[in-house]
PDB file of N, CA and C in Angstrom:
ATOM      1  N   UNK A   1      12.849  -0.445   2.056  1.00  0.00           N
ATOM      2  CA  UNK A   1      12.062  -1.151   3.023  1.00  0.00           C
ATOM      3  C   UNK A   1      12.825  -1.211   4.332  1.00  0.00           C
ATOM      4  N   UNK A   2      12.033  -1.456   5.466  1.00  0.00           N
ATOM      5  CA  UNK A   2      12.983  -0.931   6.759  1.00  0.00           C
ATOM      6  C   UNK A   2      12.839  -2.579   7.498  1.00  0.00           C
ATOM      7  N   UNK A   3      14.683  -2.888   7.759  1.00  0.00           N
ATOM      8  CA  UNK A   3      14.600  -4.113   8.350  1.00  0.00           C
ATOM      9  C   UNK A   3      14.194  -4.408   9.509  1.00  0.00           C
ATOM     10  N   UNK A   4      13.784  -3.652  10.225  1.00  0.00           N
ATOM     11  CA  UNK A   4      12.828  -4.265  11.137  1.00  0.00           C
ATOM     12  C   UNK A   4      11.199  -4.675  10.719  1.00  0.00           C
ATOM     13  N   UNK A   5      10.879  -4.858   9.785  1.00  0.00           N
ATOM     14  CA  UNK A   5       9.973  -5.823   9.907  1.00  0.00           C
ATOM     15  C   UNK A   5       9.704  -6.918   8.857  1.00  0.00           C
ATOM     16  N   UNK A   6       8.878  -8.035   9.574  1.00  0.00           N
ATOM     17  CA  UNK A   6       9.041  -9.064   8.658  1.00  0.00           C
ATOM     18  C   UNK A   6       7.867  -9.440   7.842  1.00  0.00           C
ATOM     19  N   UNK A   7       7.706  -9.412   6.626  1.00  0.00           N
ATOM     20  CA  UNK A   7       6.212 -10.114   5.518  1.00  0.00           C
ATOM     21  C   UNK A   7       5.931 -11.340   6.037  1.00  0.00           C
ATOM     22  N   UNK A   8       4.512 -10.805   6.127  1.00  0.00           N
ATOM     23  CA  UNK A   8       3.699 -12.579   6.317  1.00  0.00           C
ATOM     24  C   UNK A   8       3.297 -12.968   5.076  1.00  0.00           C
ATOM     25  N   UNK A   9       2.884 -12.000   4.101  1.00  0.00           N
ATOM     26  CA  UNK A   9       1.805 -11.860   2.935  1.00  0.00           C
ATOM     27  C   UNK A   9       2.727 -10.759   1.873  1.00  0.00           C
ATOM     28  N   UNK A  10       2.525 -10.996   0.729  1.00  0.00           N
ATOM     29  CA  UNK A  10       2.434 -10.030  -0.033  1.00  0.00           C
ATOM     30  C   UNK A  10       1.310 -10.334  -1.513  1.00  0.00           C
ATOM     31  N   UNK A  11       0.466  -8.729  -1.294  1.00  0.00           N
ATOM     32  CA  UNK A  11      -0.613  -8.705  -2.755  1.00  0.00           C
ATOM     33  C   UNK A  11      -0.017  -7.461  -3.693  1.00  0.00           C
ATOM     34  N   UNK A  12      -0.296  -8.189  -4.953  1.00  0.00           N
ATOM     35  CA  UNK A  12       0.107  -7.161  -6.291  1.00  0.00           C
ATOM     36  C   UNK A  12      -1.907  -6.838  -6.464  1.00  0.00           C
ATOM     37  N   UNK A  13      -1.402  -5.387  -6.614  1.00  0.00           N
ATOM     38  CA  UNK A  13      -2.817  -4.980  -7.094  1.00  0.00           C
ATOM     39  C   UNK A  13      -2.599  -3.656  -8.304  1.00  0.00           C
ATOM     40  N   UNK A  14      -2.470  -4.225  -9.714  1.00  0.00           N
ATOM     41  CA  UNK A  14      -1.629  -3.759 -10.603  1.00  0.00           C
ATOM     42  C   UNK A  14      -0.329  -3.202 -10.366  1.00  0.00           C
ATOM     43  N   UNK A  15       0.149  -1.496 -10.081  1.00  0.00           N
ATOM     44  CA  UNK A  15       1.301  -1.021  -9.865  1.00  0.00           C
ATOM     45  C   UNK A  15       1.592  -0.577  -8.362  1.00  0.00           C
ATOM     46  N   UNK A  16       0.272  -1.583  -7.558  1.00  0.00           N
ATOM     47  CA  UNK A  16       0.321  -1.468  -6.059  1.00  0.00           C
ATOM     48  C   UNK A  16       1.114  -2.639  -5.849  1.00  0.00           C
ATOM     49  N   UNK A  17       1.894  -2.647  -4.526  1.00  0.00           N
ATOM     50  CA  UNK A  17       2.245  -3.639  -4.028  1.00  0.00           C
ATOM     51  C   UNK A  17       1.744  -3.753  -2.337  1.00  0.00           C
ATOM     52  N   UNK A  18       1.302  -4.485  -1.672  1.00  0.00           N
ATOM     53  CA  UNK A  18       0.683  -4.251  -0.407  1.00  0.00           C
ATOM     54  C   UNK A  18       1.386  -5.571   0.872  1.00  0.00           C
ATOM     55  N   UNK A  19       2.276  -5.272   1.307  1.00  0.00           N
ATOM     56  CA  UNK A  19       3.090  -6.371   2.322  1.00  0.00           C
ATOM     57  C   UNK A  19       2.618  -6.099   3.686  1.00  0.00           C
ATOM     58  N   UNK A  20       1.883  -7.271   3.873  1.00  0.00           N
ATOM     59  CA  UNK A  20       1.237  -7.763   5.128  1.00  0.00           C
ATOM     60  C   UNK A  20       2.265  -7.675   6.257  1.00  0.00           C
ATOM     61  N   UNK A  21       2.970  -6.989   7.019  1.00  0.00           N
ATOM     62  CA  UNK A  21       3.740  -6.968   8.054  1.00  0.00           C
ATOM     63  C   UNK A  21       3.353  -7.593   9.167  1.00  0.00           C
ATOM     64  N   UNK A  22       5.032  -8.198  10.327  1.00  0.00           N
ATOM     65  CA  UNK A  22       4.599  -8.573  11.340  1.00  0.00           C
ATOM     66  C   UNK A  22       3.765  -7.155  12.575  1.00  0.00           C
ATOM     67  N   UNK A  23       2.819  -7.720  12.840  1.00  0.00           N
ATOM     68  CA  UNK A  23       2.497  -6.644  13.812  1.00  0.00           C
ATOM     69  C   UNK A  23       3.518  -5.755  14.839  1.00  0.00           C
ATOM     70  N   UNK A  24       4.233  -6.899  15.561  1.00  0.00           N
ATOM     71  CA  UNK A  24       4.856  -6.988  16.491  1.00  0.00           C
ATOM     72  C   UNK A  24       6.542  -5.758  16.020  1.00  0.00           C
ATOM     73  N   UNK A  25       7.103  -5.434  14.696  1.00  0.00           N
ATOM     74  CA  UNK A  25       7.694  -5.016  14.897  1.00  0.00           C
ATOM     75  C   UNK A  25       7.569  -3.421  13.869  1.00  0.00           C
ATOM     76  N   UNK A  26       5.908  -3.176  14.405  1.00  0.00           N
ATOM     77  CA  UNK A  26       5.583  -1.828  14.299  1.00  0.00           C
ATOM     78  C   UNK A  26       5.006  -1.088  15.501  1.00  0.00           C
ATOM     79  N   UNK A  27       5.941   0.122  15.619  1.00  0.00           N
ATOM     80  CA  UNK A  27       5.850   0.788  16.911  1.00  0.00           C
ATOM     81  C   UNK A  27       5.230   2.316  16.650  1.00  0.00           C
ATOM     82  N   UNK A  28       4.835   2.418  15.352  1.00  0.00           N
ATOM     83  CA  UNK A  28       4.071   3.591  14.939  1.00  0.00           C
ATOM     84  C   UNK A  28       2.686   4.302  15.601  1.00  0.00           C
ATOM     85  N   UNK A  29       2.073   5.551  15.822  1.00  0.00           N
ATOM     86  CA  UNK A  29       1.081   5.877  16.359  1.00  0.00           C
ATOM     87  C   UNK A  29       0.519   6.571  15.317  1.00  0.00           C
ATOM     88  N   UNK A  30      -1.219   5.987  15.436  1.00  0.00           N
ATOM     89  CA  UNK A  30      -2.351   6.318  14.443  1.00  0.00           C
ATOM     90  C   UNK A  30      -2.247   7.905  14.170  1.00  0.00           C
ATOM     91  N   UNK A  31      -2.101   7.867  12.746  1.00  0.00           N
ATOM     92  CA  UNK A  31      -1.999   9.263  12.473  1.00  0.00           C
ATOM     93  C   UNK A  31      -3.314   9.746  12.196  1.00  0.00           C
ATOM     94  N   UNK A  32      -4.336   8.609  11.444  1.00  0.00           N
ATOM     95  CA  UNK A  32      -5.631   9.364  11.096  1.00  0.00           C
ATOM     96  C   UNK A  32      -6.297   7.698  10.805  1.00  0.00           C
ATOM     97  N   UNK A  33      -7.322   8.317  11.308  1.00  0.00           N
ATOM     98  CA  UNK A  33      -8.617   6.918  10.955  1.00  0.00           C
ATOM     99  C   UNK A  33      -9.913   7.256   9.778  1.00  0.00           C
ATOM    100  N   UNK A  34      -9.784   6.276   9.483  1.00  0.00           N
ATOM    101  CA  UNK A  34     -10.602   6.520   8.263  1.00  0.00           C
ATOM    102  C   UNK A  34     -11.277   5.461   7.530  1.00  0.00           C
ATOM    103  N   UNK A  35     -12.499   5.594   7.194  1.00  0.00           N
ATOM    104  CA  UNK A  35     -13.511   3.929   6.350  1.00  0.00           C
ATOM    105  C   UNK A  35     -12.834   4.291   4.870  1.00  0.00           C
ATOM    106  N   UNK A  36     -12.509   5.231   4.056  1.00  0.00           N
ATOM    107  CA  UNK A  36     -11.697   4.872   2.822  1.00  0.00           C
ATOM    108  C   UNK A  36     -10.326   5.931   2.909  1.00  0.00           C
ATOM    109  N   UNK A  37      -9.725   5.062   1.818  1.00  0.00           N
ATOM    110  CA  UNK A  37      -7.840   5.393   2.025  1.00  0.00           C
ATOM    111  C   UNK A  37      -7.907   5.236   0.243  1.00  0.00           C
ATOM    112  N   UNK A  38      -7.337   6.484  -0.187  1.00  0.00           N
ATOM    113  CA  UNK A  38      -7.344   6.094  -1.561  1.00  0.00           C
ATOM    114  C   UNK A  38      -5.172   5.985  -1.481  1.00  0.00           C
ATOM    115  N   UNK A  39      -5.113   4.392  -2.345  1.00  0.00           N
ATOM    116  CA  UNK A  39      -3.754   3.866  -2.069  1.00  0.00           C
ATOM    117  C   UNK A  39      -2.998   5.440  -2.998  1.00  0.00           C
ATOM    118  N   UNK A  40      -3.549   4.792  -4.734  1.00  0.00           N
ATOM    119  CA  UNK A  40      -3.110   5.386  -6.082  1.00  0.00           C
ATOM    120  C   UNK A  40      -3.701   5.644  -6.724  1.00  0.00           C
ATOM    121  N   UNK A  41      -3.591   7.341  -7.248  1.00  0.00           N
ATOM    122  CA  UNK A  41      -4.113   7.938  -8.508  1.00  0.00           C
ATOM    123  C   UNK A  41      -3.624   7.657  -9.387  1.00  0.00           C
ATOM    124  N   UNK A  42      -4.520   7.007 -10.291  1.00  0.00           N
ATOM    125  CA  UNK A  42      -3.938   6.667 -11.728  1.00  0.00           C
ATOM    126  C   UNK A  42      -4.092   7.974 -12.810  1.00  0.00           C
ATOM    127  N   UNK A  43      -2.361   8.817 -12.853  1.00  0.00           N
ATOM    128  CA  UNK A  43      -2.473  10.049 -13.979  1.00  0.00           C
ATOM    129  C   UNK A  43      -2.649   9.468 -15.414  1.00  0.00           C
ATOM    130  N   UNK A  44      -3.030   8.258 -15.642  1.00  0.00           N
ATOM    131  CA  UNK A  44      -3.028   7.839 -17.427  1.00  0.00           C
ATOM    132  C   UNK A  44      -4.510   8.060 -17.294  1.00  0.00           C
ATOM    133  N   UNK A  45      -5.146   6.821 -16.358  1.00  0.00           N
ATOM    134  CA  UNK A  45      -6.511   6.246 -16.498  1.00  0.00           C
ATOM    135  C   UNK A  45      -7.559   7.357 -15.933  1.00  0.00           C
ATOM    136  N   UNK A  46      -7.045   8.159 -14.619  1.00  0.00           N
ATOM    137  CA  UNK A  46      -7.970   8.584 -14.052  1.00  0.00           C
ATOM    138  C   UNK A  46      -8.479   7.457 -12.560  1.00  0.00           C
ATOM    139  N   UNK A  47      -7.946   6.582 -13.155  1.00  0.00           N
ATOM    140  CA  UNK A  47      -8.852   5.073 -12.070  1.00  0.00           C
ATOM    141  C   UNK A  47      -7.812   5.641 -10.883  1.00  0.00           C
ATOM    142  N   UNK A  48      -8.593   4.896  -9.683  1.00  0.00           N
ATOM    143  CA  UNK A  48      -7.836   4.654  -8.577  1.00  0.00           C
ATOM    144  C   UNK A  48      -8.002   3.628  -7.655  1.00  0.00           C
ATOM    145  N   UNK A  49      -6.771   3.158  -7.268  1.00  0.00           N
ATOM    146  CA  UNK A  49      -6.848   1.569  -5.919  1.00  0.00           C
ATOM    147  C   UNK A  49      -7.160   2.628  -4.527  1.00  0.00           C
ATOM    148  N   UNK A  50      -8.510   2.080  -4.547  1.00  0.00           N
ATOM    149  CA  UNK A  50      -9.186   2.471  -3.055  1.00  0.00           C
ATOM    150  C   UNK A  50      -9.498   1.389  -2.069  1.00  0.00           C
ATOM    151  N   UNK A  51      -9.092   1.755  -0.931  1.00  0.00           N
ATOM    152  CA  UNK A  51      -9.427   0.548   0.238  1.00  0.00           C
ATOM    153  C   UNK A  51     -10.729   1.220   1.099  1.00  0.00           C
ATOM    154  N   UNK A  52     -11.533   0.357   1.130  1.00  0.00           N
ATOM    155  CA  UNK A  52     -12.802   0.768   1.826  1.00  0.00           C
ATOM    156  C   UNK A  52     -12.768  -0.557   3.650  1.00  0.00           C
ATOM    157  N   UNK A  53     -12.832   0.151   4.470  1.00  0.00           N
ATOM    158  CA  UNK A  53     -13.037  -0.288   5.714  1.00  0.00           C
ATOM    159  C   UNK A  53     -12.299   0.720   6.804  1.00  0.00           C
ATOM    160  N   UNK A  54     -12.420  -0.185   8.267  1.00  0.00           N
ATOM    161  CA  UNK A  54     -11.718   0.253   9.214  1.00  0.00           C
ATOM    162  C   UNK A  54     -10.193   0.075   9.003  1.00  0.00           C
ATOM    163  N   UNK A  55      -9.332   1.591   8.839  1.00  0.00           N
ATOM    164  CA  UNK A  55      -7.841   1.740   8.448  1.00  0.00           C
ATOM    165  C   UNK A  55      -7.587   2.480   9.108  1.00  0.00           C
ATOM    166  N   UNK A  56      -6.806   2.436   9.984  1.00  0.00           N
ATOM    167  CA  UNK A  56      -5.626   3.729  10.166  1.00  0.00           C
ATOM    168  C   UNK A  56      -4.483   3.684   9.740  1.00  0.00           C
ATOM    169  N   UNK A  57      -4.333   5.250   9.255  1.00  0.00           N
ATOM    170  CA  UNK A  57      -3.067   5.325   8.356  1.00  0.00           C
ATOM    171  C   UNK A  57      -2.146   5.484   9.960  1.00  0.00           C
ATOM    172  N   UNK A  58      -0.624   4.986   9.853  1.00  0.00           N
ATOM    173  CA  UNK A  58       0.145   5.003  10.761  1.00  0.00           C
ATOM    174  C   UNK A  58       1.230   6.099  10.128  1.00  0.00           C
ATOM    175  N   UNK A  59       1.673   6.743  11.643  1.00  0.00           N
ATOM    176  CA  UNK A  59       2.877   7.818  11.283  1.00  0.00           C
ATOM    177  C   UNK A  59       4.352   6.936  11.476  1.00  0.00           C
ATOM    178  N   UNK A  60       4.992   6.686  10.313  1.00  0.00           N
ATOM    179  CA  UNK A  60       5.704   5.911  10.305  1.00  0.00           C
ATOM    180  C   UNK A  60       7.111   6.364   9.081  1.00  0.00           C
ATOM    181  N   UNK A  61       8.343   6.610   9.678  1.00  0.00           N
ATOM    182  CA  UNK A  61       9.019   7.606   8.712  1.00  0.00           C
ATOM    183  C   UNK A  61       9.505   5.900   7.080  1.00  0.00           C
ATOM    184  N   UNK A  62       8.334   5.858   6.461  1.00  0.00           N
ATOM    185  CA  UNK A  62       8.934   4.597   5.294  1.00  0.00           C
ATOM    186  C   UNK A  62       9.314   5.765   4.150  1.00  0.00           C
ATOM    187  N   UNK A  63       9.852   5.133   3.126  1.00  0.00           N
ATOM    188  CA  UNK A  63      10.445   5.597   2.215  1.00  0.00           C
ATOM    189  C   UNK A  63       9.076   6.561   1.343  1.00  0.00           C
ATOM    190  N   UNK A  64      10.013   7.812   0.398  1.00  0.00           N
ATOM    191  CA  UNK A  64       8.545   8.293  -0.451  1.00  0.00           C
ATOM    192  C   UNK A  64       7.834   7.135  -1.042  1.00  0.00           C
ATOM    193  N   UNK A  65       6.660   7.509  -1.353  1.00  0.00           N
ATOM    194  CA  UNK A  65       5.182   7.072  -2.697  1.00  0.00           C
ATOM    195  C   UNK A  65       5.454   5.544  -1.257  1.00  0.00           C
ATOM    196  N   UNK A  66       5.860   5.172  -0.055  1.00  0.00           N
ATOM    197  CA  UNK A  66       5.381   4.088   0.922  1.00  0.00           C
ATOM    198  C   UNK A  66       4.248   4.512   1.532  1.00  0.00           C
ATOM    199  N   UNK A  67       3.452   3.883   2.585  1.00  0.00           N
ATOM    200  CA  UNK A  67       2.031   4.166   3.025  1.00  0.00           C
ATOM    201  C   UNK A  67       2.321   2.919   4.235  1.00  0.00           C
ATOM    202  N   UNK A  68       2.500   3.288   5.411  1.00  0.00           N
ATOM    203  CA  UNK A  68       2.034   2.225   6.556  1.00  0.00           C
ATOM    204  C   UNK A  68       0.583   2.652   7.122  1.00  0.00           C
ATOM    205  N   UNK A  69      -0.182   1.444   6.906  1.00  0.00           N
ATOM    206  CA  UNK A  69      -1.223   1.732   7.662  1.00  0.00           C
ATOM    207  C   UNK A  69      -1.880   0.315   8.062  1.00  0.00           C
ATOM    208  N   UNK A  70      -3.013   0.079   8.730  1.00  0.00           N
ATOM    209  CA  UNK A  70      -3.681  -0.654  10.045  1.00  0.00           C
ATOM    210  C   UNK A  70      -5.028  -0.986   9.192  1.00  0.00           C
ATOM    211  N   UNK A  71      -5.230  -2.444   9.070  1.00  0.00           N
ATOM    212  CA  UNK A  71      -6.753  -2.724   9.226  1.00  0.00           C
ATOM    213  C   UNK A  71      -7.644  -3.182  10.322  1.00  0.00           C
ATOM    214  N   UNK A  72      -8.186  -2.581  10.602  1.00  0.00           N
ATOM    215  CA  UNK A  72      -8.413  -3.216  12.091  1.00  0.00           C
ATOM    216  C   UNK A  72      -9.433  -4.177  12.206  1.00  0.00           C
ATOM    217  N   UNK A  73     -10.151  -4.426  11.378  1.00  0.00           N
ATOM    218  CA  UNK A  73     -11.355  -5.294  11.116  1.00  0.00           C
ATOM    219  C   UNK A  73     -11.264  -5.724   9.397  1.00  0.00           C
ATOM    220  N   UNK A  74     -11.269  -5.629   8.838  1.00  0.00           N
ATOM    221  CA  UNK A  74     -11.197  -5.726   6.761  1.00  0.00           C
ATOM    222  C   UNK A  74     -11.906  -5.093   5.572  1.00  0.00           C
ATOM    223  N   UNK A  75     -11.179  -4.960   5.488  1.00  0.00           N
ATOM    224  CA  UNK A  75     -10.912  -4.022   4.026  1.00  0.00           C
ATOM    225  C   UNK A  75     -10.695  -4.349   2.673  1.00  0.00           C
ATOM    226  N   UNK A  76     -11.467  -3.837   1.841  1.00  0.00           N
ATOM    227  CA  UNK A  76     -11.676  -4.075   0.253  1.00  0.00           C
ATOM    228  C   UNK A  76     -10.597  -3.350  -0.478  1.00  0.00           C
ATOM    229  N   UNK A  77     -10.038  -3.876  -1.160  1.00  0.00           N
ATOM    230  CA  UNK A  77      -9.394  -3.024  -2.178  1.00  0.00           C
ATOM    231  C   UNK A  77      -9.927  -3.326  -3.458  1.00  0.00           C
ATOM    232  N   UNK A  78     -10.427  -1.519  -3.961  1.00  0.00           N
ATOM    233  CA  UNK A  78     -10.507  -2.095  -5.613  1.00  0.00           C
ATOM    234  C   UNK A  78     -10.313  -1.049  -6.489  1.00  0.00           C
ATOM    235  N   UNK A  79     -10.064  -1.383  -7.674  1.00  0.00           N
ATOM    236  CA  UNK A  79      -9.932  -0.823  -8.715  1.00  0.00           C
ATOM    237  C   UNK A  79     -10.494  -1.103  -9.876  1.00  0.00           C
ATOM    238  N   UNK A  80     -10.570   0.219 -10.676  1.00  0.00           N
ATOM    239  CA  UNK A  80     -11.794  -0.007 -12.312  1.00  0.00           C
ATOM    240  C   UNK A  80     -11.230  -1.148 -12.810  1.00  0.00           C
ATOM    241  N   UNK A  81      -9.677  -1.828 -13.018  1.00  0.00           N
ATOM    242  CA  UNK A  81      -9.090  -2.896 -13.901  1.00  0.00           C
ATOM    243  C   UNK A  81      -8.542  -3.863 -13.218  1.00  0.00           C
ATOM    244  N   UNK A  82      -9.153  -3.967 -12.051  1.00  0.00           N
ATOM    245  CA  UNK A  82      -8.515  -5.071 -11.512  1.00  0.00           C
ATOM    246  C   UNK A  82      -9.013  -6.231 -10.533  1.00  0.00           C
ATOM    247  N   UNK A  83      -8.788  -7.271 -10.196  1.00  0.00           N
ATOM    248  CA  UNK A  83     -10.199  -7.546  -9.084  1.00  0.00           C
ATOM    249  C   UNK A  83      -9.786  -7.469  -7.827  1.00  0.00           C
ATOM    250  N   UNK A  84     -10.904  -7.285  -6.758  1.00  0.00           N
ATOM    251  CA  UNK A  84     -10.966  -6.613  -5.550  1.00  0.00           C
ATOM    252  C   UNK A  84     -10.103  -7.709  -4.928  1.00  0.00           C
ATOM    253  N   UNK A  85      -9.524  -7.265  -3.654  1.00  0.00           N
ATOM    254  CA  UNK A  85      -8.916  -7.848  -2.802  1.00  0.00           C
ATOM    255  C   UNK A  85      -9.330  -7.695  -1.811  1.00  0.00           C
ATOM    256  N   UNK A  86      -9.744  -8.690  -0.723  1.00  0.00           N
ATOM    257  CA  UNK A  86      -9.707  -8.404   0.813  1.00  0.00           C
ATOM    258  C   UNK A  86      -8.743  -8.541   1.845  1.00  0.00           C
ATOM    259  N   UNK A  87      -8.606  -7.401   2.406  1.00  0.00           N
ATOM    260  CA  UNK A  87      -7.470  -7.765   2.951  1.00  0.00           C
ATOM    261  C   UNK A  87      -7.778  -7.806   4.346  1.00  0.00           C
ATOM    262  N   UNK A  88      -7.950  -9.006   5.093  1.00  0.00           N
ATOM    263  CA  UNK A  88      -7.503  -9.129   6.686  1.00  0.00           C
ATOM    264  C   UNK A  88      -7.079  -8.293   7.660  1.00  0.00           C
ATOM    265  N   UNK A  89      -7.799  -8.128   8.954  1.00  0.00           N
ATOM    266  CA  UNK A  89      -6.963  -7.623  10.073  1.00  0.00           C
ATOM    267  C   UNK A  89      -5.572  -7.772   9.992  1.00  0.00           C
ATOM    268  N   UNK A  90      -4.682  -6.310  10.261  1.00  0.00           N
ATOM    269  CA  UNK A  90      -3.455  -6.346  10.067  1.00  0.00           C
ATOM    270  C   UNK A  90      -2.590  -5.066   9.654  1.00  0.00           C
ATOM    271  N   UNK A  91      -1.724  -5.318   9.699  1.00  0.00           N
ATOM    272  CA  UNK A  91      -0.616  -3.763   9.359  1.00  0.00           C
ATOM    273  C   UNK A  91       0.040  -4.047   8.278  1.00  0.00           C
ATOM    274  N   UNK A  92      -0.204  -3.284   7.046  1.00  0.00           N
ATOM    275  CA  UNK A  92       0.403  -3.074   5.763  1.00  0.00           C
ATOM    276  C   UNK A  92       1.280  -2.245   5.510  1.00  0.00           C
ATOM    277  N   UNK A  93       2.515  -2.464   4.155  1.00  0.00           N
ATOM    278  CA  UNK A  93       3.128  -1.295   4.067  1.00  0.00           C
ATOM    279  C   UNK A  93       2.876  -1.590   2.489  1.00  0.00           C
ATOM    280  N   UNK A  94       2.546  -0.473   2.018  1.00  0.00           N
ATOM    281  CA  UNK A  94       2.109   0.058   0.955  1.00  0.00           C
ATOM    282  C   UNK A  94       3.527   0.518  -0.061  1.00  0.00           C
ATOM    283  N   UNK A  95       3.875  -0.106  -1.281  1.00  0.00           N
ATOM    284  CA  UNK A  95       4.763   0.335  -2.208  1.00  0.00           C
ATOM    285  C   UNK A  95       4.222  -0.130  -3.725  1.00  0.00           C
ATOM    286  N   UNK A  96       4.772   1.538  -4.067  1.00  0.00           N
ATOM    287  CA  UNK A  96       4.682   1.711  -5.567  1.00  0.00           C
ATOM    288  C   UNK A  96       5.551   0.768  -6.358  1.00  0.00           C
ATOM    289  N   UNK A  97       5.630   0.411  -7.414  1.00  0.00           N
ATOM    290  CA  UNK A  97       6.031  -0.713  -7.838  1.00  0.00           C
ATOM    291  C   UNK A  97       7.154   0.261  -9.189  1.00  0.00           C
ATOM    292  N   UNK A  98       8.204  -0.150  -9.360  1.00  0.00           N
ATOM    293  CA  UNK A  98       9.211   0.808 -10.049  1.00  0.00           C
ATOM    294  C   UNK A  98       9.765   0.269 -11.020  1.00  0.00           C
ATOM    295  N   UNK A  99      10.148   0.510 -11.876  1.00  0.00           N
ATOM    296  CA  UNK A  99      11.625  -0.059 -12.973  1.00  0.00           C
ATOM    297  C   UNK A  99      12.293   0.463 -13.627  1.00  0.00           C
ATOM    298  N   UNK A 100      13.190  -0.289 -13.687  1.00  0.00           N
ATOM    299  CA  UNK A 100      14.553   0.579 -14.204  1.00  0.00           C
ATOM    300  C   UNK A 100      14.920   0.331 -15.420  1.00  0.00           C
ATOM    301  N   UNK A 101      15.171   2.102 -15.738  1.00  0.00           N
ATOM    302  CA  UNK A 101      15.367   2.049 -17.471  1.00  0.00           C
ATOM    303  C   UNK A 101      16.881   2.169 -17.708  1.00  0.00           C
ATOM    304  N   UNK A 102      17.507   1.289 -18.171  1.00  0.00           N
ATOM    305  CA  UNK A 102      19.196   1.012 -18.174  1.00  0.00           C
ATOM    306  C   UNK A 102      19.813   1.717 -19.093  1.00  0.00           C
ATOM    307  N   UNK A 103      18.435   2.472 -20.006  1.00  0.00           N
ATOM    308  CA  UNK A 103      19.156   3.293 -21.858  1.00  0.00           C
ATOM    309  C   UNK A 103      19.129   4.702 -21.050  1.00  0.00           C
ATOM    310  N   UNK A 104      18.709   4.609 -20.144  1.00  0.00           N
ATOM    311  CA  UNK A 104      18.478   6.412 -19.390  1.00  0.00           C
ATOM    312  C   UNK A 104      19.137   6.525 -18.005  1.00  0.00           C
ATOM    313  N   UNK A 105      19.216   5.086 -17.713  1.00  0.00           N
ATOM    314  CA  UNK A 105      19.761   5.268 -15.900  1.00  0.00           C
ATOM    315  C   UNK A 105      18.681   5.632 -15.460  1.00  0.00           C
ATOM    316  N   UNK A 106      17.201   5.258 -15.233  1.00  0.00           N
ATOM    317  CA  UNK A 106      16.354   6.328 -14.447  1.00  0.00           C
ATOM    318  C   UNK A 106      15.333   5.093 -13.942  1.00  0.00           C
ATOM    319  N   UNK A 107      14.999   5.461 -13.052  1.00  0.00           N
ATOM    320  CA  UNK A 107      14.106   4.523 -11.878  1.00  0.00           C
ATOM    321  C   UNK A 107      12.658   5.454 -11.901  1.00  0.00           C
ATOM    322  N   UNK A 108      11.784   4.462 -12.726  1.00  0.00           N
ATOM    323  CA  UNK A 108      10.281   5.176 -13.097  1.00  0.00           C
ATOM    324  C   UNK A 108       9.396   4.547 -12.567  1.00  0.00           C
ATOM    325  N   UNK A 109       8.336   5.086 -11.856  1.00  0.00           N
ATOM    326  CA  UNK A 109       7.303   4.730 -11.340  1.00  0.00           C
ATOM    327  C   UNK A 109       6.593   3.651 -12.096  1.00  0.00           C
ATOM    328  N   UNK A 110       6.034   2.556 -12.297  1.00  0.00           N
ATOM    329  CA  UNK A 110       4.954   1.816 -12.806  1.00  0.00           C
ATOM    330  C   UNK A 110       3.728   2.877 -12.973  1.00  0.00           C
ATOM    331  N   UNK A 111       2.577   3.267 -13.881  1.00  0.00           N
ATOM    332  CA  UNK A 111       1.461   3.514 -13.847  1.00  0.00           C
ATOM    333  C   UNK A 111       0.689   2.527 -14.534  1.00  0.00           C
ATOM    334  N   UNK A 112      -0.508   2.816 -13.785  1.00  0.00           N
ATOM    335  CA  UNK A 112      -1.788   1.808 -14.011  1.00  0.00           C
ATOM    336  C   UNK A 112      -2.369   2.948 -15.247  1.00  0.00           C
TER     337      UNK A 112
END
């Protein structure tokens, strides 16, 4: 996560994690606009966390499987197993949710 910016919010949306950032210390330019943003493909289920509204994804160098992007008006998030979220005008950074296996040494993705 990059210390320049600070959480107002954070939502768990199964193996999504979605942190409401301060506006103010993102200096990124709209890479693409778009009414849906699919977050995560789920390779078990098939399902996927889709956000439906006004989003722009931002060009922003965050870490892999991260996602900065812009709601500019609000946005639904949902998924087949989970319940919807709305999320507020605002700039998100998007992370996969991970854990660590201590019998292997290995840092594995969460899947839904």
């Amino acid at each position: 996560m990059h210390n320049f910016m600070e959480f107002e919010r954070v939502y768990r949306h199964g193996d999504v994690l979605l942190f409401k950032v301060a506006e103010a210390g993102v200096t990124a330019n709209v890479k693409e606009r778009t009414k849906k943003l699919t977050l995560e493909l789920g390779e078990v289920t098939g399902h996927s966390h889709q956000l439906a509204g006004d989003v722009e994804v931002l060009d922003s160098p965050v870490e892999k499987d991260q996602l900065l992007f812009r709601v500019t008006d609000q946005a639904v998030l949902t998924h087949e197993e989970h319940e919807r979220i709305v999320l507020e005008k605002g700039v998100y950074l998007k992370v996969s949710q991970v854990e660590y296996d201590p019998f292997q040494d290995l840092i594995v993705r969460i899947r839904d």
